[in-house]
C-alpha atoms as a PDB file:
ATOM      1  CA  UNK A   1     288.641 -11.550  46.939  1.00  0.00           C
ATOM      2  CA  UNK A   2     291.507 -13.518  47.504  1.00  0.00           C
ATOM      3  CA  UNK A   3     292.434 -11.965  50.998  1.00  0.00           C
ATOM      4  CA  UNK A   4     288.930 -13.108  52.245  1.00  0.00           C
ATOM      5  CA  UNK A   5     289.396 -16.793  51.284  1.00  0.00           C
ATOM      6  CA  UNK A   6     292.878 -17.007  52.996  1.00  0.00           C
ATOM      7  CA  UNK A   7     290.788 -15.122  56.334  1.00  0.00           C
ATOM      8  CA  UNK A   8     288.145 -17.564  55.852  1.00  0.00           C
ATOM      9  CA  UNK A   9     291.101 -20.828  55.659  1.00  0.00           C
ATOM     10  CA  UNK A  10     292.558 -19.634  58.696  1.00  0.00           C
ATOM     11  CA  UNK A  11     289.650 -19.286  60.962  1.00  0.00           C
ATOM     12  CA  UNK A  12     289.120 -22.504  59.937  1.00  0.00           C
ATOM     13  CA  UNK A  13     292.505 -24.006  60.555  1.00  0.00           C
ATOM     14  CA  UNK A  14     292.391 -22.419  64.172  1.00  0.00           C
ATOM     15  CA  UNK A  15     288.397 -23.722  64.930  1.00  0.00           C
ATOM     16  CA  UNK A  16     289.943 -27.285  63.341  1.00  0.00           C
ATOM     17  CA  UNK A  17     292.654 -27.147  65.651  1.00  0.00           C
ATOM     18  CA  UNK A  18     290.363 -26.177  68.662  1.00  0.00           C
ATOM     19  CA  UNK A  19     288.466 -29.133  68.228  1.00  0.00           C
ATOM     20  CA  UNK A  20     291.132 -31.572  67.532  1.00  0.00           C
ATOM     21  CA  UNK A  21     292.674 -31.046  70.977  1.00  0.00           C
ATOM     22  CA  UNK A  22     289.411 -30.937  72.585  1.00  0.00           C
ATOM     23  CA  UNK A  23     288.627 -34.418  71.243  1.00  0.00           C
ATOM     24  CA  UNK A  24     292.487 -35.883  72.166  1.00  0.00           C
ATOM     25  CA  UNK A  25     291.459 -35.064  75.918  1.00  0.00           C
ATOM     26  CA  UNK A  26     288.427 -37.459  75.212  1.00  0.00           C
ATOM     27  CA  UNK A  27     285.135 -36.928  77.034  1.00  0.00           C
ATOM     28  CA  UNK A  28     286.602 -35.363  80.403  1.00  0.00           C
ATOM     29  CA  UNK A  29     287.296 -32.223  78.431  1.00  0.00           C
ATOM     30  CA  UNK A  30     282.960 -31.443  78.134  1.00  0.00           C
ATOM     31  CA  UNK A  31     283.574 -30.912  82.219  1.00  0.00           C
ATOM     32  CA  UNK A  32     286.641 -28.184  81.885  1.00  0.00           C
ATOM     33  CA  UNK A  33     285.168 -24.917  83.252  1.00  0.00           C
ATOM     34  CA  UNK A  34     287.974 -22.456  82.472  1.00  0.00           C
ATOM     35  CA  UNK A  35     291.072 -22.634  80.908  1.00  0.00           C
ATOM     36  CA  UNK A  36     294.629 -20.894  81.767  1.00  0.00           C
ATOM     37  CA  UNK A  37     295.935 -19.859  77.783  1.00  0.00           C
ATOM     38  CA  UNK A  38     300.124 -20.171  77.810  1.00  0.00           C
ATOM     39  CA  UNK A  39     302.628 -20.088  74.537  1.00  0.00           C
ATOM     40  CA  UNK A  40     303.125 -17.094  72.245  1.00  0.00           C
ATOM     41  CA  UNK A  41     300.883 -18.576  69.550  1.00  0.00           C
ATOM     42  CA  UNK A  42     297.696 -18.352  71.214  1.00  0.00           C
ATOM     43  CA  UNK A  43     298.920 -14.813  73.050  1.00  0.00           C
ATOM     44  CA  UNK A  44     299.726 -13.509  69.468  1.00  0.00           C
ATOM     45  CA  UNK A  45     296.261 -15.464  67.852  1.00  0.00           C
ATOM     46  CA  UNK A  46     293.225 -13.644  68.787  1.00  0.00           C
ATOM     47  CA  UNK A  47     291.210 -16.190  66.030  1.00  0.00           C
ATOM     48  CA  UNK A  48     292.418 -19.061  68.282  1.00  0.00           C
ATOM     49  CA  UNK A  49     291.754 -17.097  71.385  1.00  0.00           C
ATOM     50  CA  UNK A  50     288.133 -16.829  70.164  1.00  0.00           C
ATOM     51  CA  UNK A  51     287.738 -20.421  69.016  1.00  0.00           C
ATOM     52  CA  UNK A  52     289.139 -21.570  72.483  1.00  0.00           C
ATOM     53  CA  UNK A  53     286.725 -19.076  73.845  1.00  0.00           C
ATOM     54  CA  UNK A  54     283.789 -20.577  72.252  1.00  0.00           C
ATOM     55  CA  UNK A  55     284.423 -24.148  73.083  1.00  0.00           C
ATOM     56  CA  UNK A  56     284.895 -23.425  77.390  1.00  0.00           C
ATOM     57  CA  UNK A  57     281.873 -20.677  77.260  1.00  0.00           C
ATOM     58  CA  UNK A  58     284.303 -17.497  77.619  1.00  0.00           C
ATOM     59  CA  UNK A  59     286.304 -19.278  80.504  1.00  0.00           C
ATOM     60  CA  UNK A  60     290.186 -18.582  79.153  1.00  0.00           C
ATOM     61  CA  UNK A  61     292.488 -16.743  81.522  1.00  0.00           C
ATOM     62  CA  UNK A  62     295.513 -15.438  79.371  1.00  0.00           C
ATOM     63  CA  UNK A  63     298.459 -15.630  80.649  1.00  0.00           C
ATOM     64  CA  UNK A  64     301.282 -13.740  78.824  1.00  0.00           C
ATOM     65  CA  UNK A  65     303.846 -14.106  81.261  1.00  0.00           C
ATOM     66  CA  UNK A  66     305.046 -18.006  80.830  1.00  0.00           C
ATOM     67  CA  UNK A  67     305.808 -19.848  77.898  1.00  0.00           C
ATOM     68  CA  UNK A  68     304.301 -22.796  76.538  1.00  0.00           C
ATOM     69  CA  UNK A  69     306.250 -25.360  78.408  1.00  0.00           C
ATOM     70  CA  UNK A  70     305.254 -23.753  81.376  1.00  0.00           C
ATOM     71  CA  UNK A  71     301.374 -24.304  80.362  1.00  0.00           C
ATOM     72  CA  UNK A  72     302.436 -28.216  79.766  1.00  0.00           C
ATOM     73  CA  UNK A  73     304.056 -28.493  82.804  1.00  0.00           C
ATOM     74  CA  UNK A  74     301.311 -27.184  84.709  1.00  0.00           C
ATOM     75  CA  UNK A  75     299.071 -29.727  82.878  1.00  0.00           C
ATOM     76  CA  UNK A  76     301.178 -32.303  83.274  1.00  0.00           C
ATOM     77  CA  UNK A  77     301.227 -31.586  87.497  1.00  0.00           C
ATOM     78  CA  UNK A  78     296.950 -31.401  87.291  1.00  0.00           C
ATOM     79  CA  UNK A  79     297.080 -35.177  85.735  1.00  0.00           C
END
């Protein structure tokens, strides 16, 4: 059906996207153990909550209380 293909797209789009961030962070990101989740598209995205979940082993602590900025900024700080 045509419902199925558009499911099938998405997950796709969302592992793609998964993996295209992993590989900007370059070969430092194989040694991330956990990950802190921020921004109202991967709090309202439970196919990019699993695809993040698969690539750091289960290691994502949501956090639903903080925007996205707030995530960069806290990046930003760890660099």
């Amino acid at each position: 059906s045509q419902l199925n293909h558009i499911g099938t797209v998405f997950r796709s789009i969302c592992h793609w996207m998964i993996r295209n961030l992993f590989l900007m962070l370059g070969p430092d990101a194989l040694s991330i153990q956990s990950i802190i989740g921020a921004g109202s598209a991967l709090m309202r995205n439970p196919v990019l909550q699993h695809e993040l979940r698969q690539c750091i082993r289960d290691q994502l602590v949501l956090n639903d209380h903080c925007d996205s900025a707030y995530g960069a900024a806290l990046f930003a700080s760890m660099q």
